[in-house]
PDB file of N, CA and C in Angstrom:
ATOM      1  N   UNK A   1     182.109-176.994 100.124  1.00  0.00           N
ATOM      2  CA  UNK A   1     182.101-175.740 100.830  1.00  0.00           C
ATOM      3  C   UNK A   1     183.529-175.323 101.109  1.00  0.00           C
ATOM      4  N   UNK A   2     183.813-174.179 100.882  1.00  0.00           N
ATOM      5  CA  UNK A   2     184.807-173.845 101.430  1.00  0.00           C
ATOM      6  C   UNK A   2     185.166-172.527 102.498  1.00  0.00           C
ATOM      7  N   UNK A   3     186.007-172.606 103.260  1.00  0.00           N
ATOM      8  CA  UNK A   3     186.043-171.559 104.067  1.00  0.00           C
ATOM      9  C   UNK A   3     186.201-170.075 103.502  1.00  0.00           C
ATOM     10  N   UNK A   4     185.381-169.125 104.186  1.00  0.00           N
ATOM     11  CA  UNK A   4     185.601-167.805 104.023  1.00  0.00           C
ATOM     12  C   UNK A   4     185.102-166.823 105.229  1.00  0.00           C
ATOM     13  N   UNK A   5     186.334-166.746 106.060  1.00  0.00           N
ATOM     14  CA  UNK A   5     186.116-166.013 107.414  1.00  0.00           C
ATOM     15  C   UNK A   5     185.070-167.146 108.191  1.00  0.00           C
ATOM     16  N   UNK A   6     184.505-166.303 108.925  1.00  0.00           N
ATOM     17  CA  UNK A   6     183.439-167.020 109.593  1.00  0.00           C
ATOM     18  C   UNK A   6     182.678-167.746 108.913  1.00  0.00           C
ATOM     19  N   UNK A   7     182.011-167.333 107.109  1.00  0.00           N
ATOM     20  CA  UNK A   7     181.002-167.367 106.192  1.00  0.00           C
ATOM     21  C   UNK A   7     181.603-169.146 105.477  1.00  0.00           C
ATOM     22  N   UNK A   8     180.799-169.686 105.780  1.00  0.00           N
ATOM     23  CA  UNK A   8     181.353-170.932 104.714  1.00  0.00           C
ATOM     24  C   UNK A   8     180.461-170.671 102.907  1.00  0.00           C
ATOM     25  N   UNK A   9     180.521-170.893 101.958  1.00  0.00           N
ATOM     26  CA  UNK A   9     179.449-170.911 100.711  1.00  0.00           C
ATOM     27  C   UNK A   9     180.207-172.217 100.146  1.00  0.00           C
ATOM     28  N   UNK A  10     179.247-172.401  99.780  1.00  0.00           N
ATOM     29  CA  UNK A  10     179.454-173.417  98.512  1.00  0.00           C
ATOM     30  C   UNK A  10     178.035-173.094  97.104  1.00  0.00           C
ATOM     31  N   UNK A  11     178.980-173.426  96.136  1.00  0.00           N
ATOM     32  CA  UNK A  11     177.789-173.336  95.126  1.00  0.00           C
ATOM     33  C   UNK A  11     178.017-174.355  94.317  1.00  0.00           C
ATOM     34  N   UNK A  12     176.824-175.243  93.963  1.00  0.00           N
ATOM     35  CA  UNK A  12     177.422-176.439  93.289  1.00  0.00           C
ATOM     36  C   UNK A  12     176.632-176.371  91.798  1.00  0.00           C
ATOM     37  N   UNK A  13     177.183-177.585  91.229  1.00  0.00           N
ATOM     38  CA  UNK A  13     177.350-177.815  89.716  1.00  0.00           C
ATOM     39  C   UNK A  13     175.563-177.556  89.850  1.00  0.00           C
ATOM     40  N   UNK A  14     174.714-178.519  90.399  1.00  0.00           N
ATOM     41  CA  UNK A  14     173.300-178.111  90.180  1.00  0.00           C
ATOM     42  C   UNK A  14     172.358-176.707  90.480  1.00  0.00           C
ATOM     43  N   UNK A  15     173.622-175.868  90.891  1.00  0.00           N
ATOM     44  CA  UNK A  15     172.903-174.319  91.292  1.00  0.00           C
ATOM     45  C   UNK A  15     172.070-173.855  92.788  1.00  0.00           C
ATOM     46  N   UNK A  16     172.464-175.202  93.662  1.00  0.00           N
ATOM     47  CA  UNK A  16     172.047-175.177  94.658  1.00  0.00           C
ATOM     48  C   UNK A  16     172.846-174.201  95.139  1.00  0.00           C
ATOM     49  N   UNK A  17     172.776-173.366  96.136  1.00  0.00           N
ATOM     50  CA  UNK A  17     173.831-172.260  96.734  1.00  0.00           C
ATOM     51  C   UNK A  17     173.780-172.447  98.441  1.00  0.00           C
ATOM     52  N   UNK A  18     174.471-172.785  99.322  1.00  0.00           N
ATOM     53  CA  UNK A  18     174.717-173.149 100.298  1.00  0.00           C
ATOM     54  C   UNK A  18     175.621-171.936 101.152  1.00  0.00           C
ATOM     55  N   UNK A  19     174.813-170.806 102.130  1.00  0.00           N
ATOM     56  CA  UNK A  19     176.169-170.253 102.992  1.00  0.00           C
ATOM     57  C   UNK A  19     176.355-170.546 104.613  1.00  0.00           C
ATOM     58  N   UNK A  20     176.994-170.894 105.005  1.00  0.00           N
ATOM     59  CA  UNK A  20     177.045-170.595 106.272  1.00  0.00           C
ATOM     60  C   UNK A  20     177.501-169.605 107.564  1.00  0.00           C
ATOM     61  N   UNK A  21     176.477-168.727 108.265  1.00  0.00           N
ATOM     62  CA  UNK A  21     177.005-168.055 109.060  1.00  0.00           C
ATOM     63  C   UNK A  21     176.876-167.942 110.439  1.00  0.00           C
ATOM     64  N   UNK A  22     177.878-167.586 111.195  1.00  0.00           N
ATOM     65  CA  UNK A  22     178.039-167.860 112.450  1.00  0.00           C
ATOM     66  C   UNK A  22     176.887-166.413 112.627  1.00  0.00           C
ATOM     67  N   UNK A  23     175.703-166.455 113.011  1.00  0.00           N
ATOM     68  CA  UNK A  23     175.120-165.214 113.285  1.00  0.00           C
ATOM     69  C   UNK A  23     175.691-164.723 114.867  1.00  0.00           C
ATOM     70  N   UNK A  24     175.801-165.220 115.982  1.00  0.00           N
ATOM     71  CA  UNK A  24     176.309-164.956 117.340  1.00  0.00           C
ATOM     72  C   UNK A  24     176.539-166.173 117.558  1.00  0.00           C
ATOM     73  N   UNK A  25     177.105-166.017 119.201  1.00  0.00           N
ATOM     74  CA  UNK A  25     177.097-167.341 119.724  1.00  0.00           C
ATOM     75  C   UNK A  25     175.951-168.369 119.740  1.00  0.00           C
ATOM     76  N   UNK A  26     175.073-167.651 119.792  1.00  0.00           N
ATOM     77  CA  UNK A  26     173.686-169.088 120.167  1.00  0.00           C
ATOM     78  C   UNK A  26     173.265-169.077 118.812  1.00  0.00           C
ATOM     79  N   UNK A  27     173.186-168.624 117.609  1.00  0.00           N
ATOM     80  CA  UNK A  27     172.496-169.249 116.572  1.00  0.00           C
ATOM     81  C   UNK A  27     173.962-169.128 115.545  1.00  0.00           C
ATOM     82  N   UNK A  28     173.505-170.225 114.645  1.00  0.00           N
ATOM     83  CA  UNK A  28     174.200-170.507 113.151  1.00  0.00           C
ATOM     84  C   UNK A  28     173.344-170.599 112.046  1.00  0.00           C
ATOM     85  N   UNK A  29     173.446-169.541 111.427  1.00  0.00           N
ATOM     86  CA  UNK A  29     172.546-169.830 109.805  1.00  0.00           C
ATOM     87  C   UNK A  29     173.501-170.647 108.927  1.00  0.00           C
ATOM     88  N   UNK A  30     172.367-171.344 107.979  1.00  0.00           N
ATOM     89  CA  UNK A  30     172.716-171.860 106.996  1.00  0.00           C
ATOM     90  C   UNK A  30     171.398-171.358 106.028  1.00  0.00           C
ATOM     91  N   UNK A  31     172.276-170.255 104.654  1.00  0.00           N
ATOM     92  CA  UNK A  31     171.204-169.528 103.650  1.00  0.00           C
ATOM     93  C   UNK A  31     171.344-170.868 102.741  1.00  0.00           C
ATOM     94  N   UNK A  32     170.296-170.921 102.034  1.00  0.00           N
ATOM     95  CA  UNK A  32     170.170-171.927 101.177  1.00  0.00           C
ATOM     96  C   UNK A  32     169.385-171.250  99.698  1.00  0.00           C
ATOM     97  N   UNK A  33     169.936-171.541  98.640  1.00  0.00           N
ATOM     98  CA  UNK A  33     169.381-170.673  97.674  1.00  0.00           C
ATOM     99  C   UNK A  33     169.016-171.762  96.387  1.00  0.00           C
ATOM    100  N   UNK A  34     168.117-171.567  95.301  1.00  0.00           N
ATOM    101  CA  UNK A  34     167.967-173.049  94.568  1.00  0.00           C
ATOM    102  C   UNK A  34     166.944-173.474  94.501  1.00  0.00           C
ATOM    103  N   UNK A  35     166.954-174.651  94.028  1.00  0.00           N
ATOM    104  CA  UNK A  35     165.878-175.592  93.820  1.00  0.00           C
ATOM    105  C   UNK A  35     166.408-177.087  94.890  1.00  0.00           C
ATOM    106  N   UNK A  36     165.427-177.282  96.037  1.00  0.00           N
ATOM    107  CA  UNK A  36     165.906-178.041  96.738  1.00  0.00           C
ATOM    108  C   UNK A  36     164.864-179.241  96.356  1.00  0.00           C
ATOM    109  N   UNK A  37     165.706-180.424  95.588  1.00  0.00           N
ATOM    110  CA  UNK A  37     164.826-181.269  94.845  1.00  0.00           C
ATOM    111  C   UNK A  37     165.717-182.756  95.466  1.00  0.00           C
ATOM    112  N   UNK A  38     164.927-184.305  94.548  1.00  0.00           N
ATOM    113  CA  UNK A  38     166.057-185.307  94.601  1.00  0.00           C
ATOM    114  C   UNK A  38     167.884-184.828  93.952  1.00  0.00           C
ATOM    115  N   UNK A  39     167.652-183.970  93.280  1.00  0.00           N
ATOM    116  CA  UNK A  39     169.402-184.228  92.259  1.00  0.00           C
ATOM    117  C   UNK A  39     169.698-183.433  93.563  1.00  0.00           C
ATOM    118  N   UNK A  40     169.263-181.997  94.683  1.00  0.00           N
ATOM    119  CA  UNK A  40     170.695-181.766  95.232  1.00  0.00           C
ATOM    120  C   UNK A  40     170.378-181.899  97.124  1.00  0.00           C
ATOM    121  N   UNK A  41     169.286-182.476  97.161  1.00  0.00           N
ATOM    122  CA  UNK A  41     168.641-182.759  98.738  1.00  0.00           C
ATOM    123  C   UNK A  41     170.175-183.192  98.974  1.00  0.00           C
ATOM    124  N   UNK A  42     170.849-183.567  98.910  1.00  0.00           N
ATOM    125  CA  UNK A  42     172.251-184.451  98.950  1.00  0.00           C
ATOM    126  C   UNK A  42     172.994-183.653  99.901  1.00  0.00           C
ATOM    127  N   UNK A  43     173.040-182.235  98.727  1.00  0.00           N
ATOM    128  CA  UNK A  43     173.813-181.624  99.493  1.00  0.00           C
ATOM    129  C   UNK A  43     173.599-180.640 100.424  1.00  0.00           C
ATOM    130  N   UNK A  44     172.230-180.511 100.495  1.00  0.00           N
ATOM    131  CA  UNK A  44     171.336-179.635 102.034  1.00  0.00           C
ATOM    132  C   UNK A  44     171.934-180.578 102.678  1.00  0.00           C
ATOM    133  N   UNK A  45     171.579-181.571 102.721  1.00  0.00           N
ATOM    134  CA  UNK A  45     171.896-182.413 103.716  1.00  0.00           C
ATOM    135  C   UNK A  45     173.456-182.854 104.728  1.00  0.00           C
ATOM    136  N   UNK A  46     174.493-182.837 103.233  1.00  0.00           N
ATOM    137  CA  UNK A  46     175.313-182.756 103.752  1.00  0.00           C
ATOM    138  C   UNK A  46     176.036-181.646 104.355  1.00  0.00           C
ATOM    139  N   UNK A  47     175.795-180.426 104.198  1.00  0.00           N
ATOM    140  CA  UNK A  47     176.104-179.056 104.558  1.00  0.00           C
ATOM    141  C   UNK A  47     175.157-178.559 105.901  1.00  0.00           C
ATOM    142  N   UNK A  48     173.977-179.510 106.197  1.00  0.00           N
ATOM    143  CA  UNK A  48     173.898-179.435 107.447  1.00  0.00           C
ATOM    144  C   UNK A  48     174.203-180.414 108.826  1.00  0.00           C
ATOM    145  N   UNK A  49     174.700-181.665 107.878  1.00  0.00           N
ATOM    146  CA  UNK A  49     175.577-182.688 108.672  1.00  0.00           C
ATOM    147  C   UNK A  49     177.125-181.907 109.330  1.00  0.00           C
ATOM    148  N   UNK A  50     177.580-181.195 108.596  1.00  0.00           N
ATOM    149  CA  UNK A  50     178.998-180.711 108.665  1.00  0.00           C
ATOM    150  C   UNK A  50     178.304-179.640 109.482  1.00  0.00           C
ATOM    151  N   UNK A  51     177.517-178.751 109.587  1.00  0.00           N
ATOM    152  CA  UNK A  51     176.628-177.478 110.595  1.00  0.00           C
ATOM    153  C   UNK A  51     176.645-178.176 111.877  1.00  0.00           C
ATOM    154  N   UNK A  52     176.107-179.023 111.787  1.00  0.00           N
ATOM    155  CA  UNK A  52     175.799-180.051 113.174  1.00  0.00           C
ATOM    156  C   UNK A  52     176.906-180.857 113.800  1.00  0.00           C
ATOM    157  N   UNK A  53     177.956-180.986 113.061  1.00  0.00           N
ATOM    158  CA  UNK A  53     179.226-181.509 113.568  1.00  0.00           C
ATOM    159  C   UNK A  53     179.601-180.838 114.531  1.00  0.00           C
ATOM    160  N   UNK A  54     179.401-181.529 116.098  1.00  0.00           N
ATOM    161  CA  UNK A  54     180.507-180.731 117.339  1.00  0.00           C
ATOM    162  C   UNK A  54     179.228-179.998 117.571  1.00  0.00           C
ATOM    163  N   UNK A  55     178.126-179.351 117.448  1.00  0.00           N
ATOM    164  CA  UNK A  55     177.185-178.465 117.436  1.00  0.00           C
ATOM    165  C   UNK A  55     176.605-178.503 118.955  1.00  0.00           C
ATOM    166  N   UNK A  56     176.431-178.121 120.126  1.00  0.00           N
ATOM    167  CA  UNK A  56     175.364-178.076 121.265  1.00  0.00           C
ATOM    168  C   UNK A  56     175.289-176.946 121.452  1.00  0.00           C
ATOM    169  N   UNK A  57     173.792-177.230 121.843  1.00  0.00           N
ATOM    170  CA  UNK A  57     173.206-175.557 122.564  1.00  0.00           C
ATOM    171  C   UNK A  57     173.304-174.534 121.792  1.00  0.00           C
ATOM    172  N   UNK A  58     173.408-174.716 120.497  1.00  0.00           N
ATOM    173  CA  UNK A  58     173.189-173.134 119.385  1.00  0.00           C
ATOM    174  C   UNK A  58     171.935-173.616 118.494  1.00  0.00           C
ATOM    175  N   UNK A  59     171.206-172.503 118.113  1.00  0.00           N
ATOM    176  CA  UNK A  59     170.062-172.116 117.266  1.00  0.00           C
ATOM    177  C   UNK A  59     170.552-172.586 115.732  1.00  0.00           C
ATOM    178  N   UNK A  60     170.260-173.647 115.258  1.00  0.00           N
ATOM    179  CA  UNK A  60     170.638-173.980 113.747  1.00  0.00           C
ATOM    180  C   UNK A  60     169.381-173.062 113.003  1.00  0.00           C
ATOM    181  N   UNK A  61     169.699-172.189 112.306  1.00  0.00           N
ATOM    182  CA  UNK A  61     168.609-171.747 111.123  1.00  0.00           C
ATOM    183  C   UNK A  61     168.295-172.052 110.185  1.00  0.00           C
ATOM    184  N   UNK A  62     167.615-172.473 109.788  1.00  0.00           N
ATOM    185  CA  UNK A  62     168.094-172.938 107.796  1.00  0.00           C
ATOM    186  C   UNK A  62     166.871-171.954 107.213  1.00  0.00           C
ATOM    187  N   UNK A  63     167.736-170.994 106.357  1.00  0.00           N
ATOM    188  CA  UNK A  63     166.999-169.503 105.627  1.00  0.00           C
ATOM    189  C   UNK A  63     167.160-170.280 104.226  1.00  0.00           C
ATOM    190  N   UNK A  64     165.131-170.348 104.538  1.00  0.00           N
ATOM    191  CA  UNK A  64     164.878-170.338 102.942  1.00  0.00           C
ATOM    192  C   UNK A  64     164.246-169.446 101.771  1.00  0.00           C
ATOM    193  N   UNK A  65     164.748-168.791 102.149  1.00  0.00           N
ATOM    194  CA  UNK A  65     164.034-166.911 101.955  1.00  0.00           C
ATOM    195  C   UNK A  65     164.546-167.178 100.226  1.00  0.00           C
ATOM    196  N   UNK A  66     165.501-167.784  99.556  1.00  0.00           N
ATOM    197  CA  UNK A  66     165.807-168.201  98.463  1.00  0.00           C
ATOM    198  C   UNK A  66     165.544-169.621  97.902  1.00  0.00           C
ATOM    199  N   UNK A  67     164.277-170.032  98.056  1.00  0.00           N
ATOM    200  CA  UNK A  67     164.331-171.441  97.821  1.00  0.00           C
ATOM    201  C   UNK A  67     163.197-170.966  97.162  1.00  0.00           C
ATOM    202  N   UNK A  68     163.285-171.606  95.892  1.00  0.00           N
ATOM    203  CA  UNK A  68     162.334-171.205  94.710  1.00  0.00           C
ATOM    204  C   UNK A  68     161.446-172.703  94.989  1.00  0.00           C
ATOM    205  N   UNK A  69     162.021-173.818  95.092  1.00  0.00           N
ATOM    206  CA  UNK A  69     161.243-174.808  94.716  1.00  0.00           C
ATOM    207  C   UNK A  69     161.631-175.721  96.065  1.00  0.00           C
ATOM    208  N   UNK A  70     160.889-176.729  96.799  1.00  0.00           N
ATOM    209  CA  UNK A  70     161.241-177.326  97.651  1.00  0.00           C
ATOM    210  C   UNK A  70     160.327-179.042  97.462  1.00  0.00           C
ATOM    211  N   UNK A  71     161.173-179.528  97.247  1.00  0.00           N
ATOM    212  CA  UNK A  71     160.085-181.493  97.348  1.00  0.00           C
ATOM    213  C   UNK A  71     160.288-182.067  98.046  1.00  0.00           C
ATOM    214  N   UNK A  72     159.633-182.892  98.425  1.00  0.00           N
ATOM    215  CA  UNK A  72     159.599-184.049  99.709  1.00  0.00           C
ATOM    216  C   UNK A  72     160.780-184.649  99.662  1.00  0.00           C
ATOM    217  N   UNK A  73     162.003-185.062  98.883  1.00  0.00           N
ATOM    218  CA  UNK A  73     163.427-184.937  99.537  1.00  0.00           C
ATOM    219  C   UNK A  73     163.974-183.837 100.186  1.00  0.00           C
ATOM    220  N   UNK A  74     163.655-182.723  99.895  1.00  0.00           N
ATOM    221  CA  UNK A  74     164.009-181.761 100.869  1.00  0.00           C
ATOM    222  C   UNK A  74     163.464-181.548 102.166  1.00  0.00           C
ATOM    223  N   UNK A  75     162.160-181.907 102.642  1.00  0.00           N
ATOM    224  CA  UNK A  75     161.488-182.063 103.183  1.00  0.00           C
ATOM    225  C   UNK A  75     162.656-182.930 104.307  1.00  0.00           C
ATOM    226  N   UNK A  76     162.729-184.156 104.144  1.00  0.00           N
ATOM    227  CA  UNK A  76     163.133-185.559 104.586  1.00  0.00           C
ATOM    228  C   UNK A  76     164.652-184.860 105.094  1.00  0.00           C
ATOM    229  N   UNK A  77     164.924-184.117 104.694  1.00  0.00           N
ATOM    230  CA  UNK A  77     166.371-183.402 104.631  1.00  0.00           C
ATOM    231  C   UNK A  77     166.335-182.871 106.061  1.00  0.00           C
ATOM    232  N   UNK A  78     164.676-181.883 105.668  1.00  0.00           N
ATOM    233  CA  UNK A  78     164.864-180.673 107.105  1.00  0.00           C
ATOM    234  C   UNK A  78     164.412-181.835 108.469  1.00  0.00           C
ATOM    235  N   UNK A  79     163.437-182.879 107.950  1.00  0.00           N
ATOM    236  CA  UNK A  79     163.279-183.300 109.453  1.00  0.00           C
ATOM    237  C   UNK A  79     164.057-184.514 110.020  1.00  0.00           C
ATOM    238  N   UNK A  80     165.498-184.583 108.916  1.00  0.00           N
ATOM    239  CA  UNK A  80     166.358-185.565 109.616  1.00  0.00           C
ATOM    240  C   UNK A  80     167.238-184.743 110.552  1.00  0.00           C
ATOM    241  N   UNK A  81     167.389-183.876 109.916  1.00  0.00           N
ATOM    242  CA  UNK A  81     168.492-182.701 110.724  1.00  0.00           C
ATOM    243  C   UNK A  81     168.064-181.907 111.740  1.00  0.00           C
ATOM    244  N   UNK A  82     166.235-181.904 111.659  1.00  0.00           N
ATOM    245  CA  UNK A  82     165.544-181.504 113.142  1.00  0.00           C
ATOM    246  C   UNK A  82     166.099-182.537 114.294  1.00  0.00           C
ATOM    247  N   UNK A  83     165.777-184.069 113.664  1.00  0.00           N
ATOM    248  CA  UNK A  83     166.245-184.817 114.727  1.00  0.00           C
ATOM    249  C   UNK A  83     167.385-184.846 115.358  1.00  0.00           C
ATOM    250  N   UNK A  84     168.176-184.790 114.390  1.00  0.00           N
ATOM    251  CA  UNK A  84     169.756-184.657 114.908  1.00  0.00           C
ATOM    252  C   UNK A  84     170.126-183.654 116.135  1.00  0.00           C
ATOM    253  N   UNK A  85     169.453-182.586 115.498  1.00  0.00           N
ATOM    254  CA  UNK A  85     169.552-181.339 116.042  1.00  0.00           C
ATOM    255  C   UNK A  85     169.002-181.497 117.501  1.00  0.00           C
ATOM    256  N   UNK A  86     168.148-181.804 117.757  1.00  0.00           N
ATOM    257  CA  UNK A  86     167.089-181.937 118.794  1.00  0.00           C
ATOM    258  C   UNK A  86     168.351-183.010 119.587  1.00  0.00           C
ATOM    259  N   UNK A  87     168.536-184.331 119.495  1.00  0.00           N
ATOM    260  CA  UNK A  87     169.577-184.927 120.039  1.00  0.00           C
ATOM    261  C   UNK A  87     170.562-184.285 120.342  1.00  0.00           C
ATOM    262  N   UNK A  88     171.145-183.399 119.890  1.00  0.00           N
ATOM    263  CA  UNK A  88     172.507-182.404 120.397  1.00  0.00           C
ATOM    264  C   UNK A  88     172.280-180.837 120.971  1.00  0.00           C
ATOM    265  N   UNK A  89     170.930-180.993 121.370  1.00  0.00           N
ATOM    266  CA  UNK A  89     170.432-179.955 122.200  1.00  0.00           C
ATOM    267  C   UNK A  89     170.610-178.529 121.611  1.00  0.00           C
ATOM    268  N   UNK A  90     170.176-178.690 119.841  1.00  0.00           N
ATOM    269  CA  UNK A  90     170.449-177.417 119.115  1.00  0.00           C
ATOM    270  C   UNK A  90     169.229-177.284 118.381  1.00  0.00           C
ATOM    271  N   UNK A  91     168.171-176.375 118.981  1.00  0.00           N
ATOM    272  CA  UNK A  91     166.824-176.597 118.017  1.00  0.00           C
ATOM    273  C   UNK A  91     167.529-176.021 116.228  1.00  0.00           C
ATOM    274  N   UNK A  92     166.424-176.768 115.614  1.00  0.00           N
ATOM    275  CA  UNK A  92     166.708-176.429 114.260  1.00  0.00           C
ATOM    276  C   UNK A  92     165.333-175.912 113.520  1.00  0.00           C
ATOM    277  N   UNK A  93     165.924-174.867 113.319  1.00  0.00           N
ATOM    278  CA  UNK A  93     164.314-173.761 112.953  1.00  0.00           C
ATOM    279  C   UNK A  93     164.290-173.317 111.693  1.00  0.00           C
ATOM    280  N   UNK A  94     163.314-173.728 110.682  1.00  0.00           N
ATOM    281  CA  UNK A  94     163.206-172.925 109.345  1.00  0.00           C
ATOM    282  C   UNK A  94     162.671-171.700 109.153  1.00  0.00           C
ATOM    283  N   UNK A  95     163.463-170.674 108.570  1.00  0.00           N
ATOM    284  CA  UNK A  95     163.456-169.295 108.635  1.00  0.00           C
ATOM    285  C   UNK A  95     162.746-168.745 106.934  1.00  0.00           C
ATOM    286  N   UNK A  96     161.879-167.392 106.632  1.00  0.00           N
ATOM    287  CA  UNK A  96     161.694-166.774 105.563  1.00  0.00           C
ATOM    288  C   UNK A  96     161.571-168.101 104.365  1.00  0.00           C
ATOM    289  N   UNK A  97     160.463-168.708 104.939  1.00  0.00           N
ATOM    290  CA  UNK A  97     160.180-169.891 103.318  1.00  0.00           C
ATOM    291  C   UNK A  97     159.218-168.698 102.999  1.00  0.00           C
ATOM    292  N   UNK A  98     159.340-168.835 101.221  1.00  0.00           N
ATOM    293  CA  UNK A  98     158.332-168.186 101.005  1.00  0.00           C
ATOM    294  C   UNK A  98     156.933-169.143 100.696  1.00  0.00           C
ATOM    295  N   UNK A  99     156.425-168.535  99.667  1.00  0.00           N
ATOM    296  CA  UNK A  99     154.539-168.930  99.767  1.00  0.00           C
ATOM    297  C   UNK A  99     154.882-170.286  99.438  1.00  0.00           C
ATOM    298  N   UNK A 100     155.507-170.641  98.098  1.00  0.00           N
ATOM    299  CA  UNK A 100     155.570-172.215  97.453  1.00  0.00           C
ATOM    300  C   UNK A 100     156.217-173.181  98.998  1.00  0.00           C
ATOM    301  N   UNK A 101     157.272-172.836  99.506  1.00  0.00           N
ATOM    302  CA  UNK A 101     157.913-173.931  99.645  1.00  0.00           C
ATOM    303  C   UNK A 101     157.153-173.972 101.213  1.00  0.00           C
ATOM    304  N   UNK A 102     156.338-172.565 101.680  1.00  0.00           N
ATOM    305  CA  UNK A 102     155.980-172.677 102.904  1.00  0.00           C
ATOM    306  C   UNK A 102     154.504-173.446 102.462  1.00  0.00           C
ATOM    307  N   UNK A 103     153.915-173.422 101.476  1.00  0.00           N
ATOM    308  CA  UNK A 103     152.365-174.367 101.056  1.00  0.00           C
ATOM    309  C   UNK A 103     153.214-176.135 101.216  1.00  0.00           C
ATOM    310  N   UNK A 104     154.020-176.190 100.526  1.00  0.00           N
ATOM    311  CA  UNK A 104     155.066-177.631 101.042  1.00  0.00           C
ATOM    312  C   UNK A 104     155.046-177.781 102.174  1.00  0.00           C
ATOM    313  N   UNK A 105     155.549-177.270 103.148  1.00  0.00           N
ATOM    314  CA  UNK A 105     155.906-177.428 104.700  1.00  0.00           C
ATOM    315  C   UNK A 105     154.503-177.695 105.389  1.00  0.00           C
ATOM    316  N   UNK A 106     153.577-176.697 104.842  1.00  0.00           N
ATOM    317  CA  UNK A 106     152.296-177.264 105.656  1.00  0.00           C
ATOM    318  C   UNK A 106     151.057-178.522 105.539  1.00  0.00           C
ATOM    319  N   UNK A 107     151.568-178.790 103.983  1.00  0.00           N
ATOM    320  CA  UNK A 107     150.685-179.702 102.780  1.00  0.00           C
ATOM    321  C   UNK A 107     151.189-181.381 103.609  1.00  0.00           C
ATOM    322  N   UNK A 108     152.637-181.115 104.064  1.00  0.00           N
ATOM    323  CA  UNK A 108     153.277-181.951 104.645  1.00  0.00           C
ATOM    324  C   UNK A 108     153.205-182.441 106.235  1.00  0.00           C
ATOM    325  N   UNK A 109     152.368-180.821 106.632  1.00  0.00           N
ATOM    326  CA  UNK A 109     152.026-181.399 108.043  1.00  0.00           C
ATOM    327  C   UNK A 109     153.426-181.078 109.030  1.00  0.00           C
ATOM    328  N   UNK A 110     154.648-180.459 108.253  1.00  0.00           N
ATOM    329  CA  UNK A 110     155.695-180.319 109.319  1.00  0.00           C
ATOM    330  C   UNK A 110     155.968-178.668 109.757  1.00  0.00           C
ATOM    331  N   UNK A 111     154.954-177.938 109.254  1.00  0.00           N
ATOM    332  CA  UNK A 111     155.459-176.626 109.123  1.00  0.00           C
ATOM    333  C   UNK A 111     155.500-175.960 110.891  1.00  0.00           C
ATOM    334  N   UNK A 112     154.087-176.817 111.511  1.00  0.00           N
ATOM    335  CA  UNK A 112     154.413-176.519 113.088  1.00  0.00           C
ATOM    336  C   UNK A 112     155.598-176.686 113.545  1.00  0.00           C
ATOM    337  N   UNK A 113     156.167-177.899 113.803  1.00  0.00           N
ATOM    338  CA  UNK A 113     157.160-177.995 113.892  1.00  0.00           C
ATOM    339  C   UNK A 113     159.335-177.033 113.811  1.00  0.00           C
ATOM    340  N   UNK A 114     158.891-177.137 112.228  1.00  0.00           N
ATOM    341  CA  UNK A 114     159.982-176.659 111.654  1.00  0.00           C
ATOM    342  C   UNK A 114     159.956-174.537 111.418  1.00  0.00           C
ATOM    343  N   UNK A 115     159.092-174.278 111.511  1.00  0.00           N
ATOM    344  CA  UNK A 115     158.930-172.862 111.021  1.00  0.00           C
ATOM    345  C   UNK A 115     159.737-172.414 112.900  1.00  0.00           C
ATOM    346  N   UNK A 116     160.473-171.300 112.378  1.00  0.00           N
ATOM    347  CA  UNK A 116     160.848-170.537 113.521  1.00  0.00           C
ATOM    348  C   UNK A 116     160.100-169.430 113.793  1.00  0.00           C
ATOM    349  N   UNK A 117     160.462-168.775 115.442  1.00  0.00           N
ATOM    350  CA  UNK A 117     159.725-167.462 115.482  1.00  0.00           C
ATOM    351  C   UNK A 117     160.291-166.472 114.547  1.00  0.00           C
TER     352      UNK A 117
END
């Protein structure tokens, strides 16, 4: 990832697309665009480790309004970083999944949880 203004992006070799934005003070998106599978769960993950770095008391988003495909490593992704999140007093809410990856979230039993208002 690299810096750009407030906006962090990264786009990597597997086509995963990663942005980050400061939406206000109380929430931070992270857009996520791709196929979130085993080859790049890696780097959801690590791009919301670095989100969560220093992080209290703000709204983490993770917008999957671009996530074509989502598998149970991605899955494992969103509810390690719920936990985290939850420990540093920053709920972490999944935003705009569409039909596929939101039939995932619920097939999985985490969609209560993770889906935001």
């Amino acid at each position: 990832m690299h810096s750009d203004g407030p906006h962090l992006h990264s786009t990597s070799t597997t086509g995963l697309q990663l942005t980050r934005i400061r939406v206000d003070a109380g929430r931070l998106r992270v857009r996520v665009a791709g196929e979130v599978d085993l080859a790049t769960a890696g780097e959801l993950r690590d791009a919301l480790d670095v989100a969560l770095d220093g992080l209290t008391g703000t709204v983490l988003e993770v917008d999957l309004e671009d996530v074509r495909f989502l598998d149970s490593s991605g899955v494992l992704v969103l509810l390690t970083a719920h936990a985290r999140a939850a420990g540093q007093d920053c709920p972490l809410v999944v935003s705009n999944a569409q039909s596929g990856v939101l039939r995932v979230l619920e097939i999985t039993g985490v969609s209560a949880m993770l889906i935001g208002d």
